[in-house]
PDB file of N, CA and C in Angstrom:
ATOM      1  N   UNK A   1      89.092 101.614  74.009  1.00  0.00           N
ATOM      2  CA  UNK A   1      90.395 101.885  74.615  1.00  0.00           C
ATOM      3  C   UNK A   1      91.081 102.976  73.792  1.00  0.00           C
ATOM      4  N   UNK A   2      91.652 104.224  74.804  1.00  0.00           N
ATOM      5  CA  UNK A   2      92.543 105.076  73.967  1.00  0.00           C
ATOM      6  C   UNK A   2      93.957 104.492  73.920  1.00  0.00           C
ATOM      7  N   UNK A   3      94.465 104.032  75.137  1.00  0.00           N
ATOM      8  CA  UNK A   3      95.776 104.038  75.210  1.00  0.00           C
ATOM      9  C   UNK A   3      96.204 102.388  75.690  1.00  0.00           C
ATOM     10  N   UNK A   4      97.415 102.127  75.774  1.00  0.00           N
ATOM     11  CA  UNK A   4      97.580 101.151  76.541  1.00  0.00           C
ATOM     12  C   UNK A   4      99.014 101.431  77.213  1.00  0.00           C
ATOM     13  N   UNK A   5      99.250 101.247  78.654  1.00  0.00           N
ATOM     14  CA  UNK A   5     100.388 101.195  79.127  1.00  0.00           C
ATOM     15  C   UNK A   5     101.514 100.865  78.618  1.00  0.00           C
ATOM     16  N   UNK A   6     102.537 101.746  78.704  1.00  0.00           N
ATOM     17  CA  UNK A   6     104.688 101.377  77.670  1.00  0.00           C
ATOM     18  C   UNK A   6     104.659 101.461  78.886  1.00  0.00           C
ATOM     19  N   UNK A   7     105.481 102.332  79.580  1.00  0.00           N
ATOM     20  CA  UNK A   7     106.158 102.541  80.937  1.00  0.00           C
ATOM     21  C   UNK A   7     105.708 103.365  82.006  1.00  0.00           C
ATOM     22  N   UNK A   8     106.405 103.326  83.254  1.00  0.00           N
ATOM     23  CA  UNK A   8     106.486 103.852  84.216  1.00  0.00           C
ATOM     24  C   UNK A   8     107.936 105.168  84.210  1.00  0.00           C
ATOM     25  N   UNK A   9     107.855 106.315  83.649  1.00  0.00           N
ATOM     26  CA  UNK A   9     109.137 107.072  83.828  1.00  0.00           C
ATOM     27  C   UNK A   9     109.120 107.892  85.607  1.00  0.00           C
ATOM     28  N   UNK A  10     110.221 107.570  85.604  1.00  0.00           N
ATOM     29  CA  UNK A  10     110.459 108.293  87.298  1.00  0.00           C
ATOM     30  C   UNK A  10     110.948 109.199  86.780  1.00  0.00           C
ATOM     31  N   UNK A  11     111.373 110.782  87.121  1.00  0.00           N
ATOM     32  CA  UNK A  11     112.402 111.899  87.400  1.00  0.00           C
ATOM     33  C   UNK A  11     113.227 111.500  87.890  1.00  0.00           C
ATOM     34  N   UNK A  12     114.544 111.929  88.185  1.00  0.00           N
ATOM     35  CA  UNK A  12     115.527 111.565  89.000  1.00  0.00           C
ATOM     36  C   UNK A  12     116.807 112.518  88.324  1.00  0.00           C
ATOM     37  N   UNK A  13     117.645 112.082  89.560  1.00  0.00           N
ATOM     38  CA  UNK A  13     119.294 112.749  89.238  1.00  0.00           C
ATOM     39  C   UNK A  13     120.128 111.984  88.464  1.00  0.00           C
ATOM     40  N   UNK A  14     119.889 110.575  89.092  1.00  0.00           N
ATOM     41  CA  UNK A  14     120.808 109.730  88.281  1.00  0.00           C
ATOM     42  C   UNK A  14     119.930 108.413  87.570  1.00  0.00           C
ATOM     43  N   UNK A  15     119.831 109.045  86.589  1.00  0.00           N
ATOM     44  CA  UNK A  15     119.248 107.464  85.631  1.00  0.00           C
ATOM     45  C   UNK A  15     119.889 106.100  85.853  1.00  0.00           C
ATOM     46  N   UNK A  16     120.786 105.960  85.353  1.00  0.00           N
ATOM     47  CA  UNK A  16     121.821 104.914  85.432  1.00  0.00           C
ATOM     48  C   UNK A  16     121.922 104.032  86.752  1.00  0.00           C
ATOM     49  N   UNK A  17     121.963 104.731  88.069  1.00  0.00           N
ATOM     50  CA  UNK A  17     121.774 104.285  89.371  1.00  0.00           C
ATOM     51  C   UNK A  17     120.537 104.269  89.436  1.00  0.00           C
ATOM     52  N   UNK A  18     119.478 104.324  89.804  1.00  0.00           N
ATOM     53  CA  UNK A  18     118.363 104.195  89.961  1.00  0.00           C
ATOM     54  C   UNK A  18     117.867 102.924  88.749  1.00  0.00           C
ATOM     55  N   UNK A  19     118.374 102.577  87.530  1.00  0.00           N
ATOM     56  CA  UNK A  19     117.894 101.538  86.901  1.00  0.00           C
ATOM     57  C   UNK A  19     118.865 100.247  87.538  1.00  0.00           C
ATOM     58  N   UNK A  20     120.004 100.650  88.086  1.00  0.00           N
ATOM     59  CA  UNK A  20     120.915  99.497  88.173  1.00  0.00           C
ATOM     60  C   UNK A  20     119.698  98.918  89.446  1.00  0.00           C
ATOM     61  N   UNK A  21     119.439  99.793  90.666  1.00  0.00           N
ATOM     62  CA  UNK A  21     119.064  99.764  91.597  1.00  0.00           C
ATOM     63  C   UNK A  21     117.722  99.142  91.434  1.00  0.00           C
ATOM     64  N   UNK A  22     116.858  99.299  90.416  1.00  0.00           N
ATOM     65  CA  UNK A  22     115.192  98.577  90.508  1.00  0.00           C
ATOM     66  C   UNK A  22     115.752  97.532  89.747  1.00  0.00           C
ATOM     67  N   UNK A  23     116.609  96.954  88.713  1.00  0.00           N
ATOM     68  CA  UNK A  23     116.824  95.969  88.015  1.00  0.00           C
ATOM     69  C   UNK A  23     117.375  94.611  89.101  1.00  0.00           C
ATOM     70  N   UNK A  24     117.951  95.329  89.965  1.00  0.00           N
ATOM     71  CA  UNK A  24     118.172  94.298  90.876  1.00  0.00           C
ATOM     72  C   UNK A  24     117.349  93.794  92.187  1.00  0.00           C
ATOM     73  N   UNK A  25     116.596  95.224  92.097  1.00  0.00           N
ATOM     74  CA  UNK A  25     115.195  94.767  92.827  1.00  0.00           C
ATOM     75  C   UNK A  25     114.104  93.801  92.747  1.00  0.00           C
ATOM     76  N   UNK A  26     114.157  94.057  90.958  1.00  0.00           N
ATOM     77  CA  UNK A  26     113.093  94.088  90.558  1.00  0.00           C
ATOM     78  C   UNK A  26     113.454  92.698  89.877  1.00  0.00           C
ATOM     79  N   UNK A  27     114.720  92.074  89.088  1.00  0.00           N
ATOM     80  CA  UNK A  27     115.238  91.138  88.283  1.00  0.00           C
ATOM     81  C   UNK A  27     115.567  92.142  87.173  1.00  0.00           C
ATOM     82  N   UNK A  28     116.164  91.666  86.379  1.00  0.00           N
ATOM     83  CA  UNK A  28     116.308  92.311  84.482  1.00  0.00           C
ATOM     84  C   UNK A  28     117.222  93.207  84.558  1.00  0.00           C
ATOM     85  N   UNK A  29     117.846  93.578  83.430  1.00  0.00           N
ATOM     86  CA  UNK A  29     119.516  94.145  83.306  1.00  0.00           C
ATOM     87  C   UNK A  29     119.244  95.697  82.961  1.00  0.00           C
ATOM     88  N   UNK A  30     119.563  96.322  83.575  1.00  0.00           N
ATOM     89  CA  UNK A  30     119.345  98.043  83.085  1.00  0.00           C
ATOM     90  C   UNK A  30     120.023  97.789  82.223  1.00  0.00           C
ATOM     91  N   UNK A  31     119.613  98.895  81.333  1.00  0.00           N
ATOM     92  CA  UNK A  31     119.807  99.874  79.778  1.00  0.00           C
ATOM     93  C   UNK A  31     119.970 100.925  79.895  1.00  0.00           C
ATOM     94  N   UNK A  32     121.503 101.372  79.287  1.00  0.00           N
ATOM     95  CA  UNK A  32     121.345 102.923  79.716  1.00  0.00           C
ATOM     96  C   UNK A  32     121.611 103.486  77.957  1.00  0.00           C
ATOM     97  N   UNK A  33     120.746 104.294  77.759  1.00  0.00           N
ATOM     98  CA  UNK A  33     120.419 104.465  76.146  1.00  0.00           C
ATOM     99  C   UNK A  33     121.507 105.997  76.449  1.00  0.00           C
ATOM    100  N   UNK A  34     121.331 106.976  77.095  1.00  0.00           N
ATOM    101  CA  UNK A  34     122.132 107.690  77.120  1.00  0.00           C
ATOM    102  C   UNK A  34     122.634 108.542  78.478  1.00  0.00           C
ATOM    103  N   UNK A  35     123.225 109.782  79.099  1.00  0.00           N
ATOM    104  CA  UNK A  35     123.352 109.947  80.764  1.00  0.00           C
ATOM    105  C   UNK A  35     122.281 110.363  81.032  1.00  0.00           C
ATOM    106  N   UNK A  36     121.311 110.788  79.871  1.00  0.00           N
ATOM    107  CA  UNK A  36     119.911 111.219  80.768  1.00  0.00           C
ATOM    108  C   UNK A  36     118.640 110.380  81.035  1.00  0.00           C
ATOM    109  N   UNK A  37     118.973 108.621  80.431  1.00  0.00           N
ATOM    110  CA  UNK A  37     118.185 108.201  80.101  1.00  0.00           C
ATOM    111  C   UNK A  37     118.191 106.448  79.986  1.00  0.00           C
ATOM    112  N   UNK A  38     117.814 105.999  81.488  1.00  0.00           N
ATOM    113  CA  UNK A  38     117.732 104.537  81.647  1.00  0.00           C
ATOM    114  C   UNK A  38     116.805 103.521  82.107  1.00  0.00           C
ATOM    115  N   UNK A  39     116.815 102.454  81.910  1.00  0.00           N
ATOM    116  CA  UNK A  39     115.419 101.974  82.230  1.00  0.00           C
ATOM    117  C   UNK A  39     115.837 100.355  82.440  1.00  0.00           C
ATOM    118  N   UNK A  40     114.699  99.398  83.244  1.00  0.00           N
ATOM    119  CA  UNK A  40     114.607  98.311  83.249  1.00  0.00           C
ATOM    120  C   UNK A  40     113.966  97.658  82.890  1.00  0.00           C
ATOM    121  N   UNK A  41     113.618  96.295  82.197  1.00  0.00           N
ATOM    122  CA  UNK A  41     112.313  95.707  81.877  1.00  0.00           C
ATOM    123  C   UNK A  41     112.427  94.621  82.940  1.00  0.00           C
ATOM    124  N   UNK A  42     111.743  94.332  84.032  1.00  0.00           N
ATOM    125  CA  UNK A  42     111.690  93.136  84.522  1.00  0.00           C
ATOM    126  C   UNK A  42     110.797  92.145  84.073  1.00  0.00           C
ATOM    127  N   UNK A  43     111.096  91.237  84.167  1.00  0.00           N
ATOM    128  CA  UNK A  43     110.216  89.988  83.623  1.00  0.00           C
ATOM    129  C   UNK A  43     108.915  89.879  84.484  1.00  0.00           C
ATOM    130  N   UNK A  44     108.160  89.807  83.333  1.00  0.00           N
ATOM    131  CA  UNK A  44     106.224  90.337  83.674  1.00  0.00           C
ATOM    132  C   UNK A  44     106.043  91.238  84.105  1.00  0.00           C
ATOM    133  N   UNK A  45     107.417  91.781  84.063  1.00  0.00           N
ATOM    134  CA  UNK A  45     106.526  93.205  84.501  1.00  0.00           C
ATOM    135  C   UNK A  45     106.365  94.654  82.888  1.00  0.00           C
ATOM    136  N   UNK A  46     105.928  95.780  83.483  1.00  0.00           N
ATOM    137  CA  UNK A  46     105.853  97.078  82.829  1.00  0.00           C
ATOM    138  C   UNK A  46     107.313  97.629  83.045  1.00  0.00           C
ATOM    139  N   UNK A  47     108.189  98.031  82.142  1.00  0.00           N
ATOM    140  CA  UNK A  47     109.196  98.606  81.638  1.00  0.00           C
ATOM    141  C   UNK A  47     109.450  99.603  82.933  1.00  0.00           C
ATOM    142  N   UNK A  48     110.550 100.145  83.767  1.00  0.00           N
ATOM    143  CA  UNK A  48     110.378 101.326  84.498  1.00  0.00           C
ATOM    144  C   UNK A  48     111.810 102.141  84.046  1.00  0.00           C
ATOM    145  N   UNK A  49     111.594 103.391  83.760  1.00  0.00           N
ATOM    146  CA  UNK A  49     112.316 104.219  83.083  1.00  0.00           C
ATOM    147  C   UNK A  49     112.563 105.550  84.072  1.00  0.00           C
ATOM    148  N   UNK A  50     113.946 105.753  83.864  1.00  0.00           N
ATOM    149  CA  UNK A  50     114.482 106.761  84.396  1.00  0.00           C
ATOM    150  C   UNK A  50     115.027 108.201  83.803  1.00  0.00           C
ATOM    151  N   UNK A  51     114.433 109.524  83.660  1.00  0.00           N
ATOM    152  CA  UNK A  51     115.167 110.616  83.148  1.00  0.00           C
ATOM    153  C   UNK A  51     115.487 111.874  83.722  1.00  0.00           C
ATOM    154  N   UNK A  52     116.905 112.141  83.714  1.00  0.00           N
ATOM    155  CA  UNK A  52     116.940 112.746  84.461  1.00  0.00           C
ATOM    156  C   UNK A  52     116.523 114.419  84.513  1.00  0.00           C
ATOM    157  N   UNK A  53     116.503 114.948  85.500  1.00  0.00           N
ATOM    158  CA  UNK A  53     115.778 116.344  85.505  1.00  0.00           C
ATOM    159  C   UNK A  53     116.411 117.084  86.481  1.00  0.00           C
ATOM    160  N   UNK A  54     116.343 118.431  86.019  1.00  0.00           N
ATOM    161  CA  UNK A  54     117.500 119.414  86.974  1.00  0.00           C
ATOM    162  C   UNK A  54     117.154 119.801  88.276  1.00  0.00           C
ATOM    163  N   UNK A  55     115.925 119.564  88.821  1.00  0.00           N
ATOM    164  CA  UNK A  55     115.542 119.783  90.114  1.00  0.00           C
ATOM    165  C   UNK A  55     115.262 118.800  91.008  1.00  0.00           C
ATOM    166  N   UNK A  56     115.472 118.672  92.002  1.00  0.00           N
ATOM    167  CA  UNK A  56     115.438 117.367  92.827  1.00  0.00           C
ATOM    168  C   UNK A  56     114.377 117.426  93.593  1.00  0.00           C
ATOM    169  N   UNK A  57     114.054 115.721  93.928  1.00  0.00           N
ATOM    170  CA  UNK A  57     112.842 115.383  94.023  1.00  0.00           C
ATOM    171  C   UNK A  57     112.415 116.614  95.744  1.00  0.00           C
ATOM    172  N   UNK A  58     110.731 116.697  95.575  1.00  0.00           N
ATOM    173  CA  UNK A  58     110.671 117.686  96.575  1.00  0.00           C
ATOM    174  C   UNK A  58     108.927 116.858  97.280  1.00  0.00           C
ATOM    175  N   UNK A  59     109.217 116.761  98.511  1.00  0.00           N
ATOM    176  CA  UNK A  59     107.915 115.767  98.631  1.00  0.00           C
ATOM    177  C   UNK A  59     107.584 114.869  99.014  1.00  0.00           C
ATOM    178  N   UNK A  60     106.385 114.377  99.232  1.00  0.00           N
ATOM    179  CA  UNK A  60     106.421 112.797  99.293  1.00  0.00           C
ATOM    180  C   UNK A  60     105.695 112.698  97.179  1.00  0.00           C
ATOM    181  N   UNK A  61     105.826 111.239  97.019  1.00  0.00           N
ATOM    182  CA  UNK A  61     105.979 110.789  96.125  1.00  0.00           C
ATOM    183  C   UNK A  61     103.939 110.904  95.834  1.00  0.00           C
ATOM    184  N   UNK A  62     103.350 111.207  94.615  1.00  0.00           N
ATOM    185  CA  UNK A  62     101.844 111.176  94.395  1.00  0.00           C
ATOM    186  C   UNK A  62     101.452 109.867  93.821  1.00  0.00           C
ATOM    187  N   UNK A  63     102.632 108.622  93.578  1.00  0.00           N
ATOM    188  CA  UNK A  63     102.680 107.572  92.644  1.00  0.00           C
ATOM    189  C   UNK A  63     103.470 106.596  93.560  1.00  0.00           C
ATOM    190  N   UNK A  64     103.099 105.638  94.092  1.00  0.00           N
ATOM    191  CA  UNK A  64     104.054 104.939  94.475  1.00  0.00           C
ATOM    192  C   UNK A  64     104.052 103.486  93.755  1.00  0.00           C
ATOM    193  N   UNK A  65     104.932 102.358  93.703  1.00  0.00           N
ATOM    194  CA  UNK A  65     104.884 100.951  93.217  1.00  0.00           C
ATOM    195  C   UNK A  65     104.389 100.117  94.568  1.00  0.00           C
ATOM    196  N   UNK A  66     103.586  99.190  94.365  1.00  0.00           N
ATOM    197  CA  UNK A  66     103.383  98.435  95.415  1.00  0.00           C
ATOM    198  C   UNK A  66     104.257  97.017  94.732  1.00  0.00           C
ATOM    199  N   UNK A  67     105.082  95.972  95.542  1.00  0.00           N
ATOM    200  CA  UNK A  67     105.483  95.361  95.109  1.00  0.00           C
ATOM    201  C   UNK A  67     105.631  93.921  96.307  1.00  0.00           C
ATOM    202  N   UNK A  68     104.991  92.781  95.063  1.00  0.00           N
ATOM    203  CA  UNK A  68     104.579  91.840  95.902  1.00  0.00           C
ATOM    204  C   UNK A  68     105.844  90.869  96.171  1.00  0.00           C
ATOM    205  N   UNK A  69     105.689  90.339  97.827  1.00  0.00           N
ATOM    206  CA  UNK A  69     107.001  89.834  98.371  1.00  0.00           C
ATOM    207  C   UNK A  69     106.223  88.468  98.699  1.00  0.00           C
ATOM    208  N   UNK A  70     107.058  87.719  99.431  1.00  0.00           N
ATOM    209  CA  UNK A  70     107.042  86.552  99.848  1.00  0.00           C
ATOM    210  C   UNK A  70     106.927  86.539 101.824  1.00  0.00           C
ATOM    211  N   UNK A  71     108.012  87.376 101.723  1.00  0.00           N
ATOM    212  CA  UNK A  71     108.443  88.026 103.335  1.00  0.00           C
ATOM    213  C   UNK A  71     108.808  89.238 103.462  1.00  0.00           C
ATOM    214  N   UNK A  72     108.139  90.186 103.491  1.00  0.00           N
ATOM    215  CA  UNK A  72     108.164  91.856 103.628  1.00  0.00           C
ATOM    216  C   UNK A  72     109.503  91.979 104.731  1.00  0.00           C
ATOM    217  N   UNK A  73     109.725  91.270 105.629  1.00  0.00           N
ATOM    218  CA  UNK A  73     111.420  91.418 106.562  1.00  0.00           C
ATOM    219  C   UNK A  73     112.151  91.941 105.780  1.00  0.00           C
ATOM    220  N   UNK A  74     112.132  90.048 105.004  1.00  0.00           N
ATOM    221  CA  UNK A  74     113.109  89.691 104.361  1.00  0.00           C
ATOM    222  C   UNK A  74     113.398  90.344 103.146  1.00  0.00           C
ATOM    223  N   UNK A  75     112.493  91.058 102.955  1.00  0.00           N
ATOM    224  CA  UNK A  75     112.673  92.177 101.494  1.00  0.00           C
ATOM    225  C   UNK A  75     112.973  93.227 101.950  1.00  0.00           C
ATOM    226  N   UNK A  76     112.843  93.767 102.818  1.00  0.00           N
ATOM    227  CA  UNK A  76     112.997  95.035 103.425  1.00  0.00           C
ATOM    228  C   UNK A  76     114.399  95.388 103.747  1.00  0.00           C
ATOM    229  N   UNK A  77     114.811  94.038 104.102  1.00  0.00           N
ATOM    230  CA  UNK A  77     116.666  93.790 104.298  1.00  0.00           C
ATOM    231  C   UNK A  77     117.262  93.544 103.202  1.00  0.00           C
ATOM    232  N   UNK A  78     116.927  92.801 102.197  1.00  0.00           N
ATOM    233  CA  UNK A  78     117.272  92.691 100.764  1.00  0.00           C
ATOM    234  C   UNK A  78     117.427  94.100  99.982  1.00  0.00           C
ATOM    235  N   UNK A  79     116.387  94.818 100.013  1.00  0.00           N
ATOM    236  CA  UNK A  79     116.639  95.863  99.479  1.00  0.00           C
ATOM    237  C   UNK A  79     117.075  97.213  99.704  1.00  0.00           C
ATOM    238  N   UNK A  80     117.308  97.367 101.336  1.00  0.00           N
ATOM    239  CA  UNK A  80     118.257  98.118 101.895  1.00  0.00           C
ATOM    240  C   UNK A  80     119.597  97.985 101.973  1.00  0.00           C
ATOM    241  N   UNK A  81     119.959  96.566 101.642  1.00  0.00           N
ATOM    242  CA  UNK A  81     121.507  96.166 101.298  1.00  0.00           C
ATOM    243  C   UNK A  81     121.534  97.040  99.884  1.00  0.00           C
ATOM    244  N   UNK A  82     120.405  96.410  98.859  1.00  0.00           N
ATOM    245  CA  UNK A  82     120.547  97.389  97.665  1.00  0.00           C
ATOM    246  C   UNK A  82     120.587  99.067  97.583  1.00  0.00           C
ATOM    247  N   UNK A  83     120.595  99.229  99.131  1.00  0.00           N
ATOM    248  CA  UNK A  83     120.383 100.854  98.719  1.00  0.00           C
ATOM    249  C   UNK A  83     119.327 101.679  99.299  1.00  0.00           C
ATOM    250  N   UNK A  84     118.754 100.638  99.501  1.00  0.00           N
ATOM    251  CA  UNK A  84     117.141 101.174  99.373  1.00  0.00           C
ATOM    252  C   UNK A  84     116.741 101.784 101.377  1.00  0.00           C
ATOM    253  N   UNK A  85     116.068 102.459 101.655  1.00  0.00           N
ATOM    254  CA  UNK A  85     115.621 102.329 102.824  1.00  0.00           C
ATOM    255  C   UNK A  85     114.404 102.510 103.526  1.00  0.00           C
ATOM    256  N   UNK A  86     114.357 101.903 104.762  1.00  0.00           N
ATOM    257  CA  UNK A  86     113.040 101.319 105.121  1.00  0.00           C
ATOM    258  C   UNK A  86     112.402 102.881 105.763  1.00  0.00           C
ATOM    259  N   UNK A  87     111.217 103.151 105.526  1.00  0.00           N
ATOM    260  CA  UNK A  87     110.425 104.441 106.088  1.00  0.00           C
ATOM    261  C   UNK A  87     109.610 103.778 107.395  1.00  0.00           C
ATOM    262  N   UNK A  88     109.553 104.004 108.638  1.00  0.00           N
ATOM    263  CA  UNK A  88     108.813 103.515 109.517  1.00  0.00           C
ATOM    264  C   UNK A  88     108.871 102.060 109.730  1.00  0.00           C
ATOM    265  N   UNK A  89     108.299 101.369 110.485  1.00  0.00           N
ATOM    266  CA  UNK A  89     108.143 100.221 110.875  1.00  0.00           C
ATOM    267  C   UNK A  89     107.250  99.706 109.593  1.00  0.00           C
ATOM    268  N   UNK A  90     107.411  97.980 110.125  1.00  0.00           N
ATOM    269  CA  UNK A  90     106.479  96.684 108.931  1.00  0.00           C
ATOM    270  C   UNK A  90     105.252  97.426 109.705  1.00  0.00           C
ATOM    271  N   UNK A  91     103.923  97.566 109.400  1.00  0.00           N
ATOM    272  CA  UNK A  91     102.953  97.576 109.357  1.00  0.00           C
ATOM    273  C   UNK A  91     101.934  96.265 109.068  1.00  0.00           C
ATOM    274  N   UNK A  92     101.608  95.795 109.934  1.00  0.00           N
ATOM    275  CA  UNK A  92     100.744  94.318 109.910  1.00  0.00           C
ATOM    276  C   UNK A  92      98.872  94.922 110.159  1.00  0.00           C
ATOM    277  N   UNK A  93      98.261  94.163 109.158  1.00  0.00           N
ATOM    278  CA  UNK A  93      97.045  94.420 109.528  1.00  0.00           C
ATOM    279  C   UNK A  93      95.963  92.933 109.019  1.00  0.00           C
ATOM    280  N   UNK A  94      94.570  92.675 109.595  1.00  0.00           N
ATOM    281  CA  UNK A  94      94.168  91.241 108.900  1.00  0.00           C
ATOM    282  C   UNK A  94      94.176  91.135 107.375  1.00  0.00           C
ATOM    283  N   UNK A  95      94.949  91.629 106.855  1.00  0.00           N
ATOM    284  CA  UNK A  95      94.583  91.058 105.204  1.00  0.00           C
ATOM    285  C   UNK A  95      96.828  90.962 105.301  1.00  0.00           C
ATOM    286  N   UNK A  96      97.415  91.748 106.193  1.00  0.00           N
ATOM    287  CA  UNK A  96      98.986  91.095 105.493  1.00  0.00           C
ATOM    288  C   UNK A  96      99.716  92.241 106.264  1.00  0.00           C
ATOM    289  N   UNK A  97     101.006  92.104 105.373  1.00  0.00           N
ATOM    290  CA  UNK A  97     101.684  93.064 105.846  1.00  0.00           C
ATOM    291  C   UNK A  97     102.499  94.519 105.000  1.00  0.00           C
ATOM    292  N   UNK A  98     103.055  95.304 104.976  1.00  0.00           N
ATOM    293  CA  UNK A  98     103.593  96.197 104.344  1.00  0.00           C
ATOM    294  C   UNK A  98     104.785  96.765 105.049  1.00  0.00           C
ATOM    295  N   UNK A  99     105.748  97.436 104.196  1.00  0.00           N
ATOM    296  CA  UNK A  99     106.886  98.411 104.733  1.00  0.00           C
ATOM    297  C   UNK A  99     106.609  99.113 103.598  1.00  0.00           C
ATOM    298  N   UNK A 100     106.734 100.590 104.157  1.00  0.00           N
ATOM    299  CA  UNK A 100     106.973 101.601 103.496  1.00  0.00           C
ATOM    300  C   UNK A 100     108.756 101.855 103.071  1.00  0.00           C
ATOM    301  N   UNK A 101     109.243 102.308 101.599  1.00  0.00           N
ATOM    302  CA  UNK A 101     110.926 101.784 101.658  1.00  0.00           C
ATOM    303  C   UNK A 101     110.420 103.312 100.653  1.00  0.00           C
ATOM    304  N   UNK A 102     112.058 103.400 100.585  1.00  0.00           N
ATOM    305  CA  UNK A 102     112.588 104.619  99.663  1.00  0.00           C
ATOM    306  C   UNK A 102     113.484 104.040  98.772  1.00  0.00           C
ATOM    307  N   UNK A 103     113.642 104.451  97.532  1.00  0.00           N
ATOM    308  CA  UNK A 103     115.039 103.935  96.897  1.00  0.00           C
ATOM    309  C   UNK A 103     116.162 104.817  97.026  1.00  0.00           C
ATOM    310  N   UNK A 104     117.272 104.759  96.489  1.00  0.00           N
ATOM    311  CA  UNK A 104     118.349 105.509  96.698  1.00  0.00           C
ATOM    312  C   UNK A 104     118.259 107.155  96.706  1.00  0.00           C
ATOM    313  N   UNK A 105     116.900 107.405  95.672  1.00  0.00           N
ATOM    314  CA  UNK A 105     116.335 108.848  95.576  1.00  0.00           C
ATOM    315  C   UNK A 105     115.828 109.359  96.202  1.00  0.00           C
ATOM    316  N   UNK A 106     115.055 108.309  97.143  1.00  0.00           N
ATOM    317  CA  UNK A 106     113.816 108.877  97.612  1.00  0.00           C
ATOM    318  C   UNK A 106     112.294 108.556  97.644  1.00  0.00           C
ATOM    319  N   UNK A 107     112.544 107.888  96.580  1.00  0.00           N
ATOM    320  CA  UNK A 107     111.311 107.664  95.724  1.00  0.00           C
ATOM    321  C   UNK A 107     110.406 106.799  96.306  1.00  0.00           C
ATOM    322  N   UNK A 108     109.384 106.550  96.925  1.00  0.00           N
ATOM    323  CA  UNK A 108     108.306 105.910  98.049  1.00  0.00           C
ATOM    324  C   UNK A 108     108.467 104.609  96.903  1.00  0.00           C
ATOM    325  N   UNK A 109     107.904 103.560  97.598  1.00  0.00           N
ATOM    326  CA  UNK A 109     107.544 102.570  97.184  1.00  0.00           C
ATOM    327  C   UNK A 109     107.031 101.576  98.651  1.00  0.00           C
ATOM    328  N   UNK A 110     106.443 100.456  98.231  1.00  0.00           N
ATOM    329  CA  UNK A 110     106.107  99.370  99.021  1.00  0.00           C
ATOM    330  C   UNK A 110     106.526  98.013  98.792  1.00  0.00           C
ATOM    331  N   UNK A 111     107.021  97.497 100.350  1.00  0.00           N
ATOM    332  CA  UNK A 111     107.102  96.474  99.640  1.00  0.00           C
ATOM    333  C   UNK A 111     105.851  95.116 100.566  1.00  0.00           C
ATOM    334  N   UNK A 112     104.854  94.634  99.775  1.00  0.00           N
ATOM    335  CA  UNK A 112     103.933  93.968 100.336  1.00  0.00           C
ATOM    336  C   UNK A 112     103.078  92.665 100.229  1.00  0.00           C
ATOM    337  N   UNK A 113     102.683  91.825 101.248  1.00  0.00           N
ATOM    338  CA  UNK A 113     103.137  90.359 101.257  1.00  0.00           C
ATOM    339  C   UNK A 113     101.996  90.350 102.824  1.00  0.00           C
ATOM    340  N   UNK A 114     101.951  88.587 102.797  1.00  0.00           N
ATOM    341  CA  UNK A 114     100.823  87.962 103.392  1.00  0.00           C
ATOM    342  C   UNK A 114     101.250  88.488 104.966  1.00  0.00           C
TER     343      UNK A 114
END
């Protein structure tokens, strides 16, 4: 082994929002160490860190989080109250289901479940 996984850093405009925003997604209390520079640790999970950068995001995302639910709906509405929003329809196939979501940035993610 060379390395072992610290974090996940995103780019972004606003550190601070974007950690408040996965901490409550995600569980665990953002940290904001300084305005360019915030992060969450959720419980069991890998640390996700935010810094900010002068150009805005351009794209679809080459990295996304897949993140496991209970009820992909019901998360999909949970976390669009947080901010977040849903890309396309739930997507059902024989192994489960998925929504494609954005966070307040932009930033692709999944949220996915039986």
């Amino acid at each position: 082994m060379i390395a072992r996984q610290s974090q996940i850093v995103v780019d972004c405009a606003s550190p601070a929002r974007l950690a408040v925003f996965w901490g409550r997604l995600l569980g665990g209390t953002s940290a904001h160490r300084d305005p360019g520079w915030s992060y969450v640790d959720p419980p069991g999970g890998l640390r996700l860190a935010f810094q900010r950068v002068p150009e805005p995001k351009a794209g679809k995302n080459r990295l996304h989080l897949d993140l496991a639910v209970d009820d992909v709906p019901a998360a999909a509405e949970a976390a669009a109250a947080l901010g977040g929003e849903c890309v396309g329809g739930l997507m059902r196939d024989e192994v489960g289901a998925f929504q494609v979501m954005r966070d307040p940035e932009g930033n692709e993610f999944c949220l996915v479940g039986p």
